[in-house]
N, C-alpha and C. Protein backbone atom coordinates (compact mmCIF):
# COMPACT_ATOMS: atom_id res chain seq x y z
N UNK A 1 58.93 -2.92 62.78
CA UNK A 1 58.57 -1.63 62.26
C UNK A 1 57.09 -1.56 61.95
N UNK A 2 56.57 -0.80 62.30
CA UNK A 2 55.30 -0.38 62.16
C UNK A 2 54.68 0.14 60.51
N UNK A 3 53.76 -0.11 60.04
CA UNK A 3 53.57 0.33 58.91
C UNK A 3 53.57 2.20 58.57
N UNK A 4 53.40 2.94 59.10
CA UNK A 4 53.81 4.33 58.85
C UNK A 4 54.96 4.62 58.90
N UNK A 5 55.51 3.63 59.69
CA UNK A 5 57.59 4.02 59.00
C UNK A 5 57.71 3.27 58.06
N UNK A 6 57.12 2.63 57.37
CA UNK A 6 57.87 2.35 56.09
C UNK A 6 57.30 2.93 55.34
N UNK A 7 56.08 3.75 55.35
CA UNK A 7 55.19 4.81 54.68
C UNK A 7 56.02 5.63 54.55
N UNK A 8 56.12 6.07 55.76
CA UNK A 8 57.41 7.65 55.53
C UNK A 8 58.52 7.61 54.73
N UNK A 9 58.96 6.25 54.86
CA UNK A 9 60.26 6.15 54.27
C UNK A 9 60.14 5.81 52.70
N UNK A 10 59.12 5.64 51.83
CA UNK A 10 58.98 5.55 50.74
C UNK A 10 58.40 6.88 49.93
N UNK A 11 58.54 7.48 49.03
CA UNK A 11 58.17 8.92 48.21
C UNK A 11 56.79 8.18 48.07
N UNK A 12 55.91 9.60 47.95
CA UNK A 12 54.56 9.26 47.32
C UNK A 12 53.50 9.58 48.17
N UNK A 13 52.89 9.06 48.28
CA UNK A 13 50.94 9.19 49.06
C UNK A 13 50.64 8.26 49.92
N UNK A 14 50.29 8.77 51.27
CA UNK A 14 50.68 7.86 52.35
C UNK A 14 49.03 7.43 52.02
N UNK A 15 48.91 6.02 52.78
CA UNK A 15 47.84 5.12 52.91
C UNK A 15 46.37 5.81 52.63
N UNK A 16 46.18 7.05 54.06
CA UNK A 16 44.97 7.63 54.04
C UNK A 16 44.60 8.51 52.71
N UNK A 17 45.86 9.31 52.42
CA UNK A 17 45.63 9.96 51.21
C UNK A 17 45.09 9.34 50.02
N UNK A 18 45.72 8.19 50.42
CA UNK A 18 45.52 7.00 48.38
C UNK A 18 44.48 6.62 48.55
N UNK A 19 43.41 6.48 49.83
CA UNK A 19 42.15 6.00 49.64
C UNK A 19 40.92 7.33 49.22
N UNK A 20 41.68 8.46 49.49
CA UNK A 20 40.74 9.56 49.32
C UNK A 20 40.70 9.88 47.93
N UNK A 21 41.80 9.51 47.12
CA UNK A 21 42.16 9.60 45.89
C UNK A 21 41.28 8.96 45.17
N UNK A 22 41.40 7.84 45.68
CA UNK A 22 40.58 6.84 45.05
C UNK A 22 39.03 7.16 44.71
N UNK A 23 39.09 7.54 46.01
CA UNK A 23 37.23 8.04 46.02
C UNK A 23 36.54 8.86 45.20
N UNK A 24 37.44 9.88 45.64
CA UNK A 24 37.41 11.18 44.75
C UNK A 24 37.54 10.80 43.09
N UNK A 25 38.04 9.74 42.40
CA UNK A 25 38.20 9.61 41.25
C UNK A 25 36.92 8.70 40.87
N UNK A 26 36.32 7.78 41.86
CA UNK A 26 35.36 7.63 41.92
C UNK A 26 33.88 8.01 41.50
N UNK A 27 34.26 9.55 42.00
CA UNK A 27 32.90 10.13 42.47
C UNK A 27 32.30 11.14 40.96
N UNK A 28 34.34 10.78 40.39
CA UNK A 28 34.16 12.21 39.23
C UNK A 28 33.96 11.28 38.19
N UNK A 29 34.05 9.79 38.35
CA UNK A 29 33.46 9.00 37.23
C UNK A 29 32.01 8.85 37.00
N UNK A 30 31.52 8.65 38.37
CA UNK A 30 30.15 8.40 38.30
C UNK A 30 29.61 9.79 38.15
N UNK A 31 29.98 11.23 37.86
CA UNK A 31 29.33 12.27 37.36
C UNK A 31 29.67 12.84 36.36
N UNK A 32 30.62 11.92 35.54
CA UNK A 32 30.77 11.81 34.33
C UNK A 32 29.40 11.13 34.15
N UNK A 33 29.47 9.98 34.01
CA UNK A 33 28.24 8.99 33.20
C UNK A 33 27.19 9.75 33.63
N UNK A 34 26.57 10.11 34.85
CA UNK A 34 25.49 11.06 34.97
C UNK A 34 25.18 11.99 33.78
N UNK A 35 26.20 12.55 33.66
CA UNK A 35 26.23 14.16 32.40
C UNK A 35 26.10 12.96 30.83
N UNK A 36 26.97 11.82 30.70
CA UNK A 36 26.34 11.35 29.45
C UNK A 36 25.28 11.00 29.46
N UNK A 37 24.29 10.37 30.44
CA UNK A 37 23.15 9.80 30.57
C UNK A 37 22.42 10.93 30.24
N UNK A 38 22.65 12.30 30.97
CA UNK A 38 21.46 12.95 31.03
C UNK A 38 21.72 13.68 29.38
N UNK A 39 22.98 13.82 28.57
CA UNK A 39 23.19 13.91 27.12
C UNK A 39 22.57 13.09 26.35
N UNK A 40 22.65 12.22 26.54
CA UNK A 40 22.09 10.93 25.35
C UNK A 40 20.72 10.71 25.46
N UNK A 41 19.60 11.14 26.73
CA UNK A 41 18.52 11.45 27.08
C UNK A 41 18.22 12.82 26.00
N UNK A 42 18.81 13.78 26.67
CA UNK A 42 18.44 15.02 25.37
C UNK A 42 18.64 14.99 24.47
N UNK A 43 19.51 14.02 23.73
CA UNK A 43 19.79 14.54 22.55
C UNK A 43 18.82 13.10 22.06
N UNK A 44 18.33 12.23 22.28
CA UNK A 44 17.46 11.48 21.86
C UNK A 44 17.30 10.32 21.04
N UNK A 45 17.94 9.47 20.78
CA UNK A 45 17.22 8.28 20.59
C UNK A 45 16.95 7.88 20.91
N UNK A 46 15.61 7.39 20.95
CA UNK A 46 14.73 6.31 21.53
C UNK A 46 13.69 5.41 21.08
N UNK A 47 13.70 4.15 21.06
CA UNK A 47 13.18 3.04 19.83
C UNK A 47 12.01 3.59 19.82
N UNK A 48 11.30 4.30 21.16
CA UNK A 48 9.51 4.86 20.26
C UNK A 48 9.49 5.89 19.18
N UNK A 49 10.57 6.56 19.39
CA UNK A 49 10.54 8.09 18.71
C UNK A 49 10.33 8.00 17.00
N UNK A 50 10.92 6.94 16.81
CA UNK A 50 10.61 6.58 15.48
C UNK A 50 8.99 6.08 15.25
N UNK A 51 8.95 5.38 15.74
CA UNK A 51 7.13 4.77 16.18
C UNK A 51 6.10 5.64 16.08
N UNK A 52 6.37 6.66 16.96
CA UNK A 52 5.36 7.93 17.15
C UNK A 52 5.29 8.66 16.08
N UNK A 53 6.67 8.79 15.67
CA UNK A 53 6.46 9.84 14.38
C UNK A 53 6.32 9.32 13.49
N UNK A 54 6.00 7.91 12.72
CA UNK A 54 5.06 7.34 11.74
C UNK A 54 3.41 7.33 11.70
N UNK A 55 3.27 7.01 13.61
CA UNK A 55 1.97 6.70 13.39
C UNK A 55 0.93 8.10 13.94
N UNK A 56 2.20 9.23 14.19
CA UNK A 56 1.35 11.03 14.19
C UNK A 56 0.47 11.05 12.89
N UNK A 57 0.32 11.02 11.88
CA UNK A 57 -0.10 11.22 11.12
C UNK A 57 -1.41 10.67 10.60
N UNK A 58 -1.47 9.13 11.16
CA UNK A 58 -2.72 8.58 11.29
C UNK A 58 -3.35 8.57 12.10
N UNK A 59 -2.85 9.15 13.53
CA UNK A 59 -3.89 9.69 14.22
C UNK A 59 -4.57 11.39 14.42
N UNK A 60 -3.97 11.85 13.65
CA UNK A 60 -4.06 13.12 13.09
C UNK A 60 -5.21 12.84 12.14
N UNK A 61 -4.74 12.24 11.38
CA UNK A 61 -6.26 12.17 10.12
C UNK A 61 -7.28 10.84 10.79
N UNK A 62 -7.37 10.26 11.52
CA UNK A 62 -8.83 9.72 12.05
C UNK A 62 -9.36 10.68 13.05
N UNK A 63 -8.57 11.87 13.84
CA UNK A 63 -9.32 12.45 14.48
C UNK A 63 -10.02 13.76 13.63
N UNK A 64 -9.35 13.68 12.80
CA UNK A 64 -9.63 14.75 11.65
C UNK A 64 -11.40 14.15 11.24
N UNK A 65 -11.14 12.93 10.92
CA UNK A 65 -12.30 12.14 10.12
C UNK A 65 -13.41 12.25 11.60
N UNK A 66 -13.31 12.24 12.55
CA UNK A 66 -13.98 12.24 13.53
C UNK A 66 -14.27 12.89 13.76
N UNK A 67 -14.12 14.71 13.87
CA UNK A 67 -14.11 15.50 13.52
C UNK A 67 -15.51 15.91 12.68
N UNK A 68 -15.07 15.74 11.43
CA UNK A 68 -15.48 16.34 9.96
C UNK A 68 -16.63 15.33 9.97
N UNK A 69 -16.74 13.71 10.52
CA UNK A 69 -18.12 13.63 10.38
C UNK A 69 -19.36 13.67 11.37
N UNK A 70 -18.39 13.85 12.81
CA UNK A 70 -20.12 14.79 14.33
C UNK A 70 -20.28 16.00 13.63
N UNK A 71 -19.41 16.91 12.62
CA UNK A 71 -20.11 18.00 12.18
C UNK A 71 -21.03 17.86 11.09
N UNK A 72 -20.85 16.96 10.14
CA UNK A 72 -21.65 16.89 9.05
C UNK A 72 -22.75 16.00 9.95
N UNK A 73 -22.69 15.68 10.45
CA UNK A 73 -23.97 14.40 11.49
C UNK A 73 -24.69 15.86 11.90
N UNK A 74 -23.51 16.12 12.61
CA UNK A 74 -24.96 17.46 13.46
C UNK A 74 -25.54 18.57 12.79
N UNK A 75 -25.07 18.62 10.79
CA UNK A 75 -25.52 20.10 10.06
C UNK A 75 -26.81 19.30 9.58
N UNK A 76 -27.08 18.05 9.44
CA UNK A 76 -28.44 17.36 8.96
C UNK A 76 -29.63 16.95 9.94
N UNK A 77 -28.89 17.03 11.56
CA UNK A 77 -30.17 16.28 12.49
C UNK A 77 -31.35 17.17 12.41
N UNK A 78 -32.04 16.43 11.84
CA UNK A 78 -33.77 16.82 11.95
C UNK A 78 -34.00 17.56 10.59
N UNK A 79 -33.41 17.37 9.98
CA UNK A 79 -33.82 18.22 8.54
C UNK A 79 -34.38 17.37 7.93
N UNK A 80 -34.67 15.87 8.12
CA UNK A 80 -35.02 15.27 6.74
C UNK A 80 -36.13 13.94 7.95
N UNK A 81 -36.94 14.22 7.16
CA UNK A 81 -37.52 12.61 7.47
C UNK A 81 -37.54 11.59 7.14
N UNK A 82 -38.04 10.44 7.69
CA UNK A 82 -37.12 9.10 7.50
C UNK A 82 -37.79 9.00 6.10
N UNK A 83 -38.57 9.11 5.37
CA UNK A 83 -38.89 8.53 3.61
C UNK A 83 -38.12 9.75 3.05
N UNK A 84 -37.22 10.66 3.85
CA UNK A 84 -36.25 11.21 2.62
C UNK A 84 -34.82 11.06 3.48
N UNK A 85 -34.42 9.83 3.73
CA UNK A 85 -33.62 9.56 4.00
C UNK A 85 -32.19 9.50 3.10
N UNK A 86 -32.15 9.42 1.35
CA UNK A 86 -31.27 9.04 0.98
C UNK A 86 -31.19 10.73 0.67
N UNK A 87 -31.80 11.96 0.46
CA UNK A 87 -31.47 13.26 0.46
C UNK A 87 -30.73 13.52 1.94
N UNK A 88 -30.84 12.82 3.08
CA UNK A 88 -30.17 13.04 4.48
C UNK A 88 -28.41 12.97 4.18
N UNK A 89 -28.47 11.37 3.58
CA UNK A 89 -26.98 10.85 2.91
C UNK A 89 -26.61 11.63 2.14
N UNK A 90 -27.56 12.54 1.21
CA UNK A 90 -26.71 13.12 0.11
C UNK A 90 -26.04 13.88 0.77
N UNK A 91 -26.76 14.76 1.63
CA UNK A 91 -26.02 16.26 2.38
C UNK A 91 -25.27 15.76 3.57
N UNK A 92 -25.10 14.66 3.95
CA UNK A 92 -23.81 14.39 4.78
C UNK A 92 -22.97 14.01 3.73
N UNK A 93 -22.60 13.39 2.88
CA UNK A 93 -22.07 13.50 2.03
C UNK A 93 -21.47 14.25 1.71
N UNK A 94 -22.43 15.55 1.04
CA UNK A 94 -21.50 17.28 0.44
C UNK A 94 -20.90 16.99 1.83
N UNK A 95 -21.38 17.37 2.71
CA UNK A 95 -21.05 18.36 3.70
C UNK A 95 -19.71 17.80 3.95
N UNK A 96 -19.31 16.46 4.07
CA UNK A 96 -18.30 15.85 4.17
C UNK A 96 -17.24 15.92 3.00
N UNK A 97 -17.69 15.94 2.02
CA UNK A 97 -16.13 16.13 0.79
C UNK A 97 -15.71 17.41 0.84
N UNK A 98 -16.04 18.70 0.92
CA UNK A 98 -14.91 19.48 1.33
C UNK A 98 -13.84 19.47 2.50
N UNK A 99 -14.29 18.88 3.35
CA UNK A 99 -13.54 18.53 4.79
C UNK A 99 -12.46 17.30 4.47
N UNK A 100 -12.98 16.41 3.53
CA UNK A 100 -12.04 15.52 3.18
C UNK A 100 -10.96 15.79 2.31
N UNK A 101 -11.76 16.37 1.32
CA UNK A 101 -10.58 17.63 0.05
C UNK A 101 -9.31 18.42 1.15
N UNK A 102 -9.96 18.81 2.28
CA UNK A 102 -9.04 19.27 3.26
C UNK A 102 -8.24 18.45 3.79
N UNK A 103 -8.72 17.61 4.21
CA UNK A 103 -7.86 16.45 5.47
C UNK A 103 -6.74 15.94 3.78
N UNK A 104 -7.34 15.56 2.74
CA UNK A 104 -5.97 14.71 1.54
C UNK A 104 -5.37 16.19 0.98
N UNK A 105 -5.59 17.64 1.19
CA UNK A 105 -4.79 18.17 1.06
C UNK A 105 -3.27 19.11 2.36
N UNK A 106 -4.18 18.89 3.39
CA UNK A 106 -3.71 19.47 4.63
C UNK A 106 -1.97 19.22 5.05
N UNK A 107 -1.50 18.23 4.35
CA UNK A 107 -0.20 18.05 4.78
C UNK A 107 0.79 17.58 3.73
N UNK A 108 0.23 18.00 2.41
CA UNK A 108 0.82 17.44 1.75
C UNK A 108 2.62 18.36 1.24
N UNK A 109 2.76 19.33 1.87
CA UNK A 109 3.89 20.21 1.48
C UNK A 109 5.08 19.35 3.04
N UNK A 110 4.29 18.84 4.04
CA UNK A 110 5.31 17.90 4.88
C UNK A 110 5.17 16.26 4.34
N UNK A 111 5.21 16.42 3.55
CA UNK A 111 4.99 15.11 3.04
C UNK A 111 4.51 14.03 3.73
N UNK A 112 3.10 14.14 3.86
CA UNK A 112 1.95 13.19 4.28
C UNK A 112 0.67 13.69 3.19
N UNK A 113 0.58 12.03 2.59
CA UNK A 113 -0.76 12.58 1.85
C UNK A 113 -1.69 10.88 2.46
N UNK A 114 -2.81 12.50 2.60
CA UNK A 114 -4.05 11.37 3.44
C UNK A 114 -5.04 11.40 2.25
N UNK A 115 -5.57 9.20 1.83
CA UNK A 115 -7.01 9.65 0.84
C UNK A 115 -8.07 8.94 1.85
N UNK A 116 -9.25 9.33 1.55
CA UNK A 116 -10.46 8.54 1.80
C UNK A 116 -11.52 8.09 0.85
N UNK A 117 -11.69 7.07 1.30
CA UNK A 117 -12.96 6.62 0.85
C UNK A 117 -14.49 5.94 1.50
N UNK A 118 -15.49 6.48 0.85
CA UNK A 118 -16.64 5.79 2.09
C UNK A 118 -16.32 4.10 2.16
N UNK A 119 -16.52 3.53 2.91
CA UNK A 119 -16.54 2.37 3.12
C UNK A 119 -18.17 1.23 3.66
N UNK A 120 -18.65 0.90 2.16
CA UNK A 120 -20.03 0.50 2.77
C UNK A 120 -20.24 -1.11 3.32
N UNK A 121 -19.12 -1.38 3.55
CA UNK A 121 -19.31 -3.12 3.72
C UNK A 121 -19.21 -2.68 5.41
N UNK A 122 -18.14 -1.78 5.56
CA UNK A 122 -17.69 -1.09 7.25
C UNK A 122 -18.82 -1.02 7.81
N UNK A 123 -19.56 0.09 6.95
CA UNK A 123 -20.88 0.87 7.72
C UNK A 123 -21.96 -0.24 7.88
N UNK A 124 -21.94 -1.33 6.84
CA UNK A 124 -23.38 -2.16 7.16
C UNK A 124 -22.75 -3.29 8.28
N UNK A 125 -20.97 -3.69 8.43
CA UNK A 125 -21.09 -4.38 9.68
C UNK A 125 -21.53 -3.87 11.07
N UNK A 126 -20.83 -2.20 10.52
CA UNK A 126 -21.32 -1.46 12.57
C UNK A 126 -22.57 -1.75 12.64
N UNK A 127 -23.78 -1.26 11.62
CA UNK A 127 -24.90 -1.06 11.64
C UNK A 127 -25.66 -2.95 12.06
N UNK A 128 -24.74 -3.19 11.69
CA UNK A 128 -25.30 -5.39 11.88
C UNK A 128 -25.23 -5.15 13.80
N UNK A 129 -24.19 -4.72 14.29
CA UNK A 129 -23.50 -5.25 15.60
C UNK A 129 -24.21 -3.78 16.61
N UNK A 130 -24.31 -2.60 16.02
CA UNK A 130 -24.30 -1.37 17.20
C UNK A 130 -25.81 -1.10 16.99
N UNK A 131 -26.98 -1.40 16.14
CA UNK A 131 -27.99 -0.24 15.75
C UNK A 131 -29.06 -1.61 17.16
N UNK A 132 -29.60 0.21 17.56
CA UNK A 132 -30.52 -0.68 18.73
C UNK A 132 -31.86 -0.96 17.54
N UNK A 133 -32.31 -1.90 18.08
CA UNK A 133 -33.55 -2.95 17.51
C UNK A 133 -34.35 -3.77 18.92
N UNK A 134 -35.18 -4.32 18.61
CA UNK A 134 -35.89 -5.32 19.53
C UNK A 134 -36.98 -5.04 19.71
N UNK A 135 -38.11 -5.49 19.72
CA UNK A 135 -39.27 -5.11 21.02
C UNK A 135 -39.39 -3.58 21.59
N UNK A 136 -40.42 -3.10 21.70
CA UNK A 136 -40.64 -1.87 22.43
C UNK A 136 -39.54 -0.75 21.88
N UNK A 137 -38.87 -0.93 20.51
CA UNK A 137 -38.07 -0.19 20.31
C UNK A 137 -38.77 1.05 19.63
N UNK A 138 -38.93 2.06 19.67
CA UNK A 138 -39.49 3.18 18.71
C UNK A 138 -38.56 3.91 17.48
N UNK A 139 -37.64 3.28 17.04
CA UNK A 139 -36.70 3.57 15.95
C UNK A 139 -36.76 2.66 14.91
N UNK A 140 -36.86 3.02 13.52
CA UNK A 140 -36.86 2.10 12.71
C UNK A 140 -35.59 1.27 12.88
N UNK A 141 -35.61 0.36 12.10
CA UNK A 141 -34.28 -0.78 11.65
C UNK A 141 -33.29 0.45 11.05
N UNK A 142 -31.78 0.11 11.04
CA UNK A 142 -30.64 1.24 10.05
C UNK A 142 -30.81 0.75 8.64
N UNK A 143 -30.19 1.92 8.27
CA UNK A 143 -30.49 1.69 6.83
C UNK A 143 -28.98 2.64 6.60
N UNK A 144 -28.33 1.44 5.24
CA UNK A 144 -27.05 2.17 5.00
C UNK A 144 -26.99 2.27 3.76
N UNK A 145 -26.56 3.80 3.88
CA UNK A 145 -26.80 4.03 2.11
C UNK A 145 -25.65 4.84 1.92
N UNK A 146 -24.34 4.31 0.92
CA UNK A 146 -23.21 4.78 0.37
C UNK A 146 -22.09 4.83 1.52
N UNK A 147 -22.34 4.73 2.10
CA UNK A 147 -21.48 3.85 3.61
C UNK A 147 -22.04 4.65 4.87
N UNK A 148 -23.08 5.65 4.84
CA UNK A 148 -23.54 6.39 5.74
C UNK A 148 -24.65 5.76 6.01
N UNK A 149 -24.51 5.38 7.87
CA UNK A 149 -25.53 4.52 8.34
C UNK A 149 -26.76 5.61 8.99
N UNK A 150 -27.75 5.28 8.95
CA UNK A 150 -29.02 5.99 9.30
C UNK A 150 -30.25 5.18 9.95
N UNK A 151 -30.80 6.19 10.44
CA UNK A 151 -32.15 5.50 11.33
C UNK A 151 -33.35 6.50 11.23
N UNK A 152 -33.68 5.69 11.27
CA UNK A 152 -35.14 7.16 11.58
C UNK A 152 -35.48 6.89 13.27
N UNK A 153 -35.74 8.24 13.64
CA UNK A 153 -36.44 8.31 15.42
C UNK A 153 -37.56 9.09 15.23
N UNK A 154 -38.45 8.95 15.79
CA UNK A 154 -39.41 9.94 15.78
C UNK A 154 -39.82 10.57 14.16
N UNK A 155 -39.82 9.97 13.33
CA UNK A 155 -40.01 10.13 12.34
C UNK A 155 -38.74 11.17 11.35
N UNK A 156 -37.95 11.18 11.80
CA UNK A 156 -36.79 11.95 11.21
C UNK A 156 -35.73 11.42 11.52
N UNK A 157 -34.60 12.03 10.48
CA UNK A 157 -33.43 10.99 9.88
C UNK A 157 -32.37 11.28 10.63
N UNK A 158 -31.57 10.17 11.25
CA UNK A 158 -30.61 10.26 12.11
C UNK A 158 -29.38 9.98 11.81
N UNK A 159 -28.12 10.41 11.27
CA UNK A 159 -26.99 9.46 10.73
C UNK A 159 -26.14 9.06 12.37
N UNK A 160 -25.95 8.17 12.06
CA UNK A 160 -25.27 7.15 13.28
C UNK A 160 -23.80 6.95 13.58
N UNK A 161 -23.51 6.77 12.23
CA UNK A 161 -21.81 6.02 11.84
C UNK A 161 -21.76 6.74 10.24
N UNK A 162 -20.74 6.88 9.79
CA UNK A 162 -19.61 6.86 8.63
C UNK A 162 -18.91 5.80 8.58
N UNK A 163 -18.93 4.97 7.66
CA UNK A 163 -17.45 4.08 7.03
C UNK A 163 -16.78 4.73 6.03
N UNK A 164 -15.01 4.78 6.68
CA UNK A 164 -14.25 5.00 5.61
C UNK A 164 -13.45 4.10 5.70
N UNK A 165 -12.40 4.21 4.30
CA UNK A 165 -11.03 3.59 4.29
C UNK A 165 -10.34 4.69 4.53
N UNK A 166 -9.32 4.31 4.90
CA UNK A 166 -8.21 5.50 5.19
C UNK A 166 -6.82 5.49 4.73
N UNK A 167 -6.01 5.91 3.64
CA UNK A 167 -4.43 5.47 3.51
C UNK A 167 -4.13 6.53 3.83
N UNK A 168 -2.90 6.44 4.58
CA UNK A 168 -2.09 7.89 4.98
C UNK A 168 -0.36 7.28 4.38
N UNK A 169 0.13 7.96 3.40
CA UNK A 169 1.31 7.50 2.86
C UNK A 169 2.34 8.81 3.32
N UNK A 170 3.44 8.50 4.30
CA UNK A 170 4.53 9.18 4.74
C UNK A 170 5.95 8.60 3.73
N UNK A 171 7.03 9.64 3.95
CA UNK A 171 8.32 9.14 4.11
C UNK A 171 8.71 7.82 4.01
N UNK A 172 7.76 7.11 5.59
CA UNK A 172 8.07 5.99 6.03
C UNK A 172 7.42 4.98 6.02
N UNK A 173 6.29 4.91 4.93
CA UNK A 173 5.87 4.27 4.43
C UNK A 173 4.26 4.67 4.56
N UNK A 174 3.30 3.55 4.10
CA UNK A 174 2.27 3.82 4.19
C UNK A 174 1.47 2.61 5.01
N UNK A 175 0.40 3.60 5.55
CA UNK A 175 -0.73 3.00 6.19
C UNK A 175 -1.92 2.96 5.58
N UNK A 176 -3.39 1.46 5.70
CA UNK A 176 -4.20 1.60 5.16
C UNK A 176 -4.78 0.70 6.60
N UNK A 177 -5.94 1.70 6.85
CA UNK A 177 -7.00 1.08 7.58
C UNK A 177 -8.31 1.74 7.35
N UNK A 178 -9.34 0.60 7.96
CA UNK A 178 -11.00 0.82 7.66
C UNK A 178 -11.41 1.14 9.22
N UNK A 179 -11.86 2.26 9.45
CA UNK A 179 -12.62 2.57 10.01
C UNK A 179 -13.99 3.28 10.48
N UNK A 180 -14.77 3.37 11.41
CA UNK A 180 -16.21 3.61 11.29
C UNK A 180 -15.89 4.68 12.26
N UNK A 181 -16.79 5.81 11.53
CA UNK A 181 -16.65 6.72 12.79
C UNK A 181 -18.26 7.13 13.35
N UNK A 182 -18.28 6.46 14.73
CA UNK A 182 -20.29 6.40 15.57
C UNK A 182 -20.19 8.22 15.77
N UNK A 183 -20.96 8.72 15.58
CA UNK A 183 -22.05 10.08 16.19
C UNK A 183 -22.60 10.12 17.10
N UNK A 184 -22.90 9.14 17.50
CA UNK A 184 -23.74 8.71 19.03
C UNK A 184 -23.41 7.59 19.64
């Protein structure tokens, strides 16, 4: 006897049918997991997502600080000459604590509070490692006064760099870093 007579002769789903079955159940599994994959994609966890949204906030307030001090750098260039250099610092200074009053008040109703502080040990290492010097140079030596680094060019006062500290305290804890922010 041939195998399709004993097919016939048994109830049920002959050979060709049971492999199409098969397939077909196959095909509706693997577009199942498709539809969860592409669910569990939208709906989102993902080990950075947590990551990012701690460290939004500190890069929010250093670009803030980056920001707030090329503008206070650029409301003083050429107003002051280099023997009134520490009146140069004062008015980058002002010009800088309302912007900072802004940046430690700016987020504090989502609960992020950003503080600063000048940082003068910061400003005299940049000023050790970045300020041009040498031979044939026509710029005085830097000079750092209250963490705001300066130069004189051409006989007038140049600010260079800012040192701050920075804490930004979230939810999820807090961050503290020192950074220098260059103007040029």
């Amino acid at each position: 006897m041939t195998r399709d007579r004993l097919d016939r002769g048994r109830p049920g789903i002959d050979a060709d049918r049971r492999g199409q079955l098969v397939f077909l159940a196959g095909v509706v599994v693997a577009l199942a997991l498709v539809a969860m994959l592409v669910g569990y994609l939208q709906l989102g966890y993902h080990g950075d997502v947590t990551a990012a949204s701690t460290d939004r906030p500190v890069r929010d307030s250093t670009a803030f600080l980056d920001r707030a001090t090329h503008e206070s750098a650029r409301s003083v260039r050429g107003s002051y000459t280099w023997d009134d250099r520490g009146a140069a610092v004062t008015a980058t200074r002002e010009s800088l604590d309302p912007r900072l009053d802004t940046l430690e008040r700016a987020r504090v109703s989502e609960g992020v509070v950003s503080r600063v502080a000048f940082n003068v040990t910061a400003a005299s290492e940049w000023a050790g490692s970045h300020c041009p010097t040498g031979p044939g140079r026509e710029f005085t030596s830097c000079s750092v006064d209250r963490g705001v680094v300066v130069q004189g060019r051409d006989g007038r006062t140049l600010v260079l760099a800012v040192g701050y500290d920075l804490t930004v305290t979230t939810e999820e804890g807090t961050t503290r870093l020192t950074t220098v922010v260059a103007t040029h």
